[in-house]
C-alpha atoms as a PDB file:
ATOM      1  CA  UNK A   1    -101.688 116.153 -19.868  1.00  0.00           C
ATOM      2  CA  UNK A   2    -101.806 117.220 -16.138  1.00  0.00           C
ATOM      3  CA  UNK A   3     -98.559 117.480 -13.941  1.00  0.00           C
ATOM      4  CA  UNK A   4     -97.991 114.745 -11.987  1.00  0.00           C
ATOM      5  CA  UNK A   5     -98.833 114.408  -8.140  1.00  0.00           C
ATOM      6  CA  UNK A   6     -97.529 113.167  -5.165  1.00  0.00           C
ATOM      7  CA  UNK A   7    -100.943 111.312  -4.950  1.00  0.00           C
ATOM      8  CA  UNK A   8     -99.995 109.754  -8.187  1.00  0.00           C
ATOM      9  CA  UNK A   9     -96.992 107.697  -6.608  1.00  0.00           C
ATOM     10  CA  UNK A  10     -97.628 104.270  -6.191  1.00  0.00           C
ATOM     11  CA  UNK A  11     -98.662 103.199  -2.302  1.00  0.00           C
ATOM     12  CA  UNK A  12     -95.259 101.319  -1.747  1.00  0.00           C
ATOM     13  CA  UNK A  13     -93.606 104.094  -2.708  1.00  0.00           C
ATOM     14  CA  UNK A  14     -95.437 106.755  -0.766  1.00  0.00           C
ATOM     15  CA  UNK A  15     -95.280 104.508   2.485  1.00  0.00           C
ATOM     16  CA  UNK A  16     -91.511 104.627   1.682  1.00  0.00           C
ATOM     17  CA  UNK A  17     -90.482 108.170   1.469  1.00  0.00           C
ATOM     18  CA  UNK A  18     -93.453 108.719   4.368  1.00  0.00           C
ATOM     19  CA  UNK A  19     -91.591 106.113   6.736  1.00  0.00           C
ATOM     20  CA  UNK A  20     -88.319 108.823   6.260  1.00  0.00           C
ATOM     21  CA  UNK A  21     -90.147 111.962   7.866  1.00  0.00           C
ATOM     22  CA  UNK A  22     -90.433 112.533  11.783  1.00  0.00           C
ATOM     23  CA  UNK A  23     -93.428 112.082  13.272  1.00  0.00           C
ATOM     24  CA  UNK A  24     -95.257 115.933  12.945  1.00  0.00           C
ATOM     25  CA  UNK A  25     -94.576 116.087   9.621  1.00  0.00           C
ATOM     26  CA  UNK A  26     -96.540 112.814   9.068  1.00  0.00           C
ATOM     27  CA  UNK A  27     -99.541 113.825  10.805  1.00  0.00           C
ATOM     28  CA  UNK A  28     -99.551 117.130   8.465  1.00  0.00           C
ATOM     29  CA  UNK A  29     -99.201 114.950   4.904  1.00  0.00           C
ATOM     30  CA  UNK A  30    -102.151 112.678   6.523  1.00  0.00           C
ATOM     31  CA  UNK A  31    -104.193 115.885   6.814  1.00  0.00           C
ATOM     32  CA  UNK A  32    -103.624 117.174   3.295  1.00  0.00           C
ATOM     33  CA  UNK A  33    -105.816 114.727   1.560  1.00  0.00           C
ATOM     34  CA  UNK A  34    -107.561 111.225   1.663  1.00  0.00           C
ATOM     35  CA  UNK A  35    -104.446 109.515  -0.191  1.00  0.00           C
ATOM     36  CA  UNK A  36    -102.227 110.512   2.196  1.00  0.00           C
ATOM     37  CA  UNK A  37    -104.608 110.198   5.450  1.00  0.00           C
ATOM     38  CA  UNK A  38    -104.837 106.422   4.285  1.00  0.00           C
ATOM     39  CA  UNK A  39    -101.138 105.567   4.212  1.00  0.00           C
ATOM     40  CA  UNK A  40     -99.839 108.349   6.732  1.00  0.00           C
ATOM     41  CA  UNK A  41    -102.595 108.081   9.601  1.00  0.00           C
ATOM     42  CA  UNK A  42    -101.454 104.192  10.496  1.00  0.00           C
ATOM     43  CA  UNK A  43     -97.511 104.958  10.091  1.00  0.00           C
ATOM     44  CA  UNK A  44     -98.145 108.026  12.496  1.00  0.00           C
ATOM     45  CA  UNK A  45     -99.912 106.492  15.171  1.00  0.00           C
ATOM     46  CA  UNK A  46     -97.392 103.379  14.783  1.00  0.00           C
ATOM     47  CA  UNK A  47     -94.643 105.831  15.816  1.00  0.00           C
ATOM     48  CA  UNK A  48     -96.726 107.009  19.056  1.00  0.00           C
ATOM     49  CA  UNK A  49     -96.678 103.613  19.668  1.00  0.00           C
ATOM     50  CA  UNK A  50     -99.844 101.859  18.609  1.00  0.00           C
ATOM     51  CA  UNK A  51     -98.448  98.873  16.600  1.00  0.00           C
ATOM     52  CA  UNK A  52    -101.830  97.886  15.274  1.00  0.00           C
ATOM     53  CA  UNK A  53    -104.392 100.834  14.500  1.00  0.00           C
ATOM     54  CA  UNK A  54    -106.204  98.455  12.175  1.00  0.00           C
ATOM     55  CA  UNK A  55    -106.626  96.506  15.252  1.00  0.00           C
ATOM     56  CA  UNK A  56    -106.517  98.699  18.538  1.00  0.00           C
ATOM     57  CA  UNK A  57    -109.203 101.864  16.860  1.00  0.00           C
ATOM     58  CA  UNK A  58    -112.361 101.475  16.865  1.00  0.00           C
ATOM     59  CA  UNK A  59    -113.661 102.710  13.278  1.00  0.00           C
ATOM     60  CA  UNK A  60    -117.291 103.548  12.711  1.00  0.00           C
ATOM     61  CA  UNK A  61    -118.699 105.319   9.689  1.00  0.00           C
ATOM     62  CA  UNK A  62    -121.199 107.324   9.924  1.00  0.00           C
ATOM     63  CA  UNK A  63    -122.615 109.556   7.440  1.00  0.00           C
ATOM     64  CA  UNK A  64    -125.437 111.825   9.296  1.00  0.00           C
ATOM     65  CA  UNK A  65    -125.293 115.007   8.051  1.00  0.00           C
ATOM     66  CA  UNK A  66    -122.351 114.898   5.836  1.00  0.00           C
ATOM     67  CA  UNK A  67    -122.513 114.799   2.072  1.00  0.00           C
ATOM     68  CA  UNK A  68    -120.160 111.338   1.733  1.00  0.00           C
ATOM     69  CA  UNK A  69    -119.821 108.049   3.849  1.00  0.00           C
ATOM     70  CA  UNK A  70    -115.744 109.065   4.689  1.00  0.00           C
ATOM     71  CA  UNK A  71    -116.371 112.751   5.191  1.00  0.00           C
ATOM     72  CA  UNK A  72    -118.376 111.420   8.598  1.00  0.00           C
ATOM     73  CA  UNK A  73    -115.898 108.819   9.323  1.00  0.00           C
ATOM     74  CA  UNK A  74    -115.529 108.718  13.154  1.00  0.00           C
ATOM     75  CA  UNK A  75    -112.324 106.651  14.670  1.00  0.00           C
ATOM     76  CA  UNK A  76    -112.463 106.422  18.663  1.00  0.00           C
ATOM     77  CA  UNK A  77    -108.941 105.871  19.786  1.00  0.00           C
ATOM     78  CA  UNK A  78    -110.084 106.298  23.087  1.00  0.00           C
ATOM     79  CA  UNK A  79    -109.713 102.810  24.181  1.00  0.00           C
ATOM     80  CA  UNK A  80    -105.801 102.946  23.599  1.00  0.00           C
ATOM     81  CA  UNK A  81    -104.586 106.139  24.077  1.00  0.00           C
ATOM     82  CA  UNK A  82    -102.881 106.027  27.333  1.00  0.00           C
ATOM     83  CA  UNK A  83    -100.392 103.760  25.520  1.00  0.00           C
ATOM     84  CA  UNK A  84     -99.620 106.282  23.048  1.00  0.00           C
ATOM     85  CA  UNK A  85     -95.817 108.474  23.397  1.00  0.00           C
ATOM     86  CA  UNK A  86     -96.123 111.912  23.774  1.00  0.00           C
ATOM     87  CA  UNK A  87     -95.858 113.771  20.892  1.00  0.00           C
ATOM     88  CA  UNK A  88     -93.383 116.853  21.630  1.00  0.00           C
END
């Protein structure tokens, strides 16, 4: 049997201990791997101060010259991002 993950926590209780870090060290678990991006991404940018990502990004896959639909994932945050804090 394999040692168990931080991926392997269940999403409620990922979102939980991720709500407890400041906002840096959210960004860098969102970076680690897709599990994390998925849960950490949207509590991150709801700290700088985009309530909604779901709502406010503008998400567009596209998969042109990379080997999977996500890998070429583009998100255009453009439209909101002078209501964002600063980060430091």
């Amino acid at each position: 049997m394999s040692p168990a993950t931080l991926s392997d926590l269940p999403v409620e209780l990922l979102l939980t201990l991720f709500q407890q870090l400041n906002a840096d060290t959210i960004l860098n678990i969102g970076l680690t791997c897709r599990v994390h991006n998925r849960i950490a991404i949207p509590l991150f940018l709801e700290r700088m101060g985009m309530p909604n990502p779901e709502i406010l990004a503008v998400i567009r896959p596209g998969h042109a010259g990379y080997a999977d639909k996500l890998t070429g994932l583009t998100i255009n945050f453009a439209p909101v991002t002078a209501t964002l804090k600063p980060l430091y």
